[in-house]
Protein backbone atom coordinates (compact mmCIF):
# COMPACT_ATOMS: atom_id res chain seq x y z
CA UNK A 1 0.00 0.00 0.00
CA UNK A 2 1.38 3.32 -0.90
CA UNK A 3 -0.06 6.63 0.64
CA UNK A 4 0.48 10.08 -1.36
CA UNK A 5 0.60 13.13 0.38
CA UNK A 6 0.75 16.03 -1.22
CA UNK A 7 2.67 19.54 -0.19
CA UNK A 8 3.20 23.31 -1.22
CA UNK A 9 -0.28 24.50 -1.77
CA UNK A 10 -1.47 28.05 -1.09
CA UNK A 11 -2.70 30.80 -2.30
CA UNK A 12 -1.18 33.36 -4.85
CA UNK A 13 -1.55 36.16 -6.67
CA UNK A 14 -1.66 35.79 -10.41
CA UNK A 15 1.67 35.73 -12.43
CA UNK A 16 3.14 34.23 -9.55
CA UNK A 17 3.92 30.55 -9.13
CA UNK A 18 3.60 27.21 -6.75
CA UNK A 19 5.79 24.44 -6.50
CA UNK A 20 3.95 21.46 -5.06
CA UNK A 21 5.56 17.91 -4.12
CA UNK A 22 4.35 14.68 -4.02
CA UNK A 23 5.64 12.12 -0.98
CA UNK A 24 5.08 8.83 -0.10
CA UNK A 25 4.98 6.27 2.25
CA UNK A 26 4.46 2.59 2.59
CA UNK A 27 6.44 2.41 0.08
CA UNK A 28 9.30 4.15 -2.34
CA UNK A 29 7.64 6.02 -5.13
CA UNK A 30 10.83 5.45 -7.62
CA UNK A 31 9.21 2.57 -8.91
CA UNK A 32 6.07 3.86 -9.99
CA UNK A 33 4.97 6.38 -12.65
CA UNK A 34 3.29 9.20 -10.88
CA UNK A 35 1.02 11.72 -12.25
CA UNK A 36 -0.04 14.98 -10.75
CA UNK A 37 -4.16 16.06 -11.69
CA UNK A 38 -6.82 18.56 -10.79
CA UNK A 39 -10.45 19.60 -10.17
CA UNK A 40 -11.61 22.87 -10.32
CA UNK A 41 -14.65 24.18 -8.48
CA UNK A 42 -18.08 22.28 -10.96
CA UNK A 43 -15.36 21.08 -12.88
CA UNK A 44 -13.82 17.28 -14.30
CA UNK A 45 -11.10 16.19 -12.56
CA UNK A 46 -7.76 17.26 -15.42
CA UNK A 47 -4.95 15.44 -16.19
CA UNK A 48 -1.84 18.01 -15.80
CA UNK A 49 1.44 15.96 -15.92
CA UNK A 50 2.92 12.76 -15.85
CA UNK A 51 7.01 10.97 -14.76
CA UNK A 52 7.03 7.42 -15.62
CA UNK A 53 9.35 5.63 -13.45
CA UNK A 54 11.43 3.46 -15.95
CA UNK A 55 12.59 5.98 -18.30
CA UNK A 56 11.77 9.60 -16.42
CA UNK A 57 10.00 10.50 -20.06
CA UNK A 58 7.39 13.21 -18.62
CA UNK A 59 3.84 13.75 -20.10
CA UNK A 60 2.15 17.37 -20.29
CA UNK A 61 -1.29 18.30 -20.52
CA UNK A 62 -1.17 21.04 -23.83
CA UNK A 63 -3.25 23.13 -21.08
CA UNK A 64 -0.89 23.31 -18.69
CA UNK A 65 2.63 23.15 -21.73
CA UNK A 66 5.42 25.35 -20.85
CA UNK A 67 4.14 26.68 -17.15
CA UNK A 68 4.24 23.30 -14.91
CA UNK A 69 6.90 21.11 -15.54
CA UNK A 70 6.98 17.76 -13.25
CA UNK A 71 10.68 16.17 -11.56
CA UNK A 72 11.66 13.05 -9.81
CA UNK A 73 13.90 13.97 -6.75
CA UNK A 74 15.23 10.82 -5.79
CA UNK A 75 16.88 11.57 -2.97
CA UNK A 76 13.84 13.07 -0.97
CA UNK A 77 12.26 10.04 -3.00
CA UNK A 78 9.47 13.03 -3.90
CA UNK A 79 7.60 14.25 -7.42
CA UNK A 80 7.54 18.17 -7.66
CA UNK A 81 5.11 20.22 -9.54
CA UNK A 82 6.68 23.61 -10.15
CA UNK A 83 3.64 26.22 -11.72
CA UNK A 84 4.94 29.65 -13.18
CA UNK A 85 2.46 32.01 -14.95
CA UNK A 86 -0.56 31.20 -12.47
CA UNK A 87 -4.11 32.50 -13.24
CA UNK A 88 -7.22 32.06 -12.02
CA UNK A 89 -8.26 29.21 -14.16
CA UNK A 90 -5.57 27.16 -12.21
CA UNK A 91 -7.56 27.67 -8.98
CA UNK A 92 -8.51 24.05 -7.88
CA UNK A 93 -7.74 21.03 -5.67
CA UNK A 94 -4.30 19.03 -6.85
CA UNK A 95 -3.54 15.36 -6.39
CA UNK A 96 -0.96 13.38 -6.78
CA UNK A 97 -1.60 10.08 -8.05
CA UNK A 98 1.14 6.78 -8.38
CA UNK A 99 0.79 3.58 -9.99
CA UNK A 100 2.62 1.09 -12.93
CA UNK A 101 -0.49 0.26 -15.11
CA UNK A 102 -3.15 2.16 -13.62
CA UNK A 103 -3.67 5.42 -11.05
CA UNK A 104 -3.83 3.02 -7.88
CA UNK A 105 -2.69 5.65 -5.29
CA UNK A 106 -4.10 9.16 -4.68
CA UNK A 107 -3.14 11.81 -2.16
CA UNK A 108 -5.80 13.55 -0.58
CA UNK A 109 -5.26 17.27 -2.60
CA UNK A 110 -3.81 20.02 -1.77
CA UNK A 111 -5.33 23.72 -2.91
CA UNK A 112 -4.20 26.22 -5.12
CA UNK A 113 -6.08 29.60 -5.24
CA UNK A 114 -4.96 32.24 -7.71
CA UNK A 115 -6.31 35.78 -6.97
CA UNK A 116 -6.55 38.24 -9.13
């Protein structure tokens, strides 16, 4: 059993940025791809990024290209989110999620509020 917990949430004023991380335990999360997601207030939960754990290839959302980028850091054994260029529309809760075939694991969410 792995459990995700998720860090670095807050509020911020627009144009600024976040970095969130991702932690685990139970279990290391180097050996599983890990994905970080969202839901906005009425809104779908959103895929935003992904780190697979065999090659480190990373996966963006073309919503979120070129302001979140997602990292491995091995040695804290954690998954960051860094978010530059924050609006409003990025206002929502964010999970982590881990798995190898499937999203098995979720962290509870951490929220982000952009004001304006």
């Amino acid at each position: 059993q792995v459990q995700l917990v998720e860090s670095g949430g807050g509020q911020v004023q627009a144009g600024g940025s976040l970095t969130l991380s991702c932690a685990a335990s139970g279990r290391t999360l180097s050996t599983y791809d890990v994905g970080w997601f969202r839901r906005a207030p009425g809104k779908e939960r959103e895929f935003l990024a992904s780190i697979a754990w065999s090659s480190g290839r990373t996966y963006d959302a073309d919503s979120v290209k070129g302001r979140f980028t997602i990292s491995r850091a091995n040695a804290k054994d954690t998954v960051a989110l860094q978010m530059n260029s924050l609006n409003a529309e990025d206002t929502a809760v964010y999970y982590c999620a881990a798995g190898r075939n499937s999203w098995a694991y979720w962290g509870q969410g951490t929220q982000v509020t952009v004001s304006s």
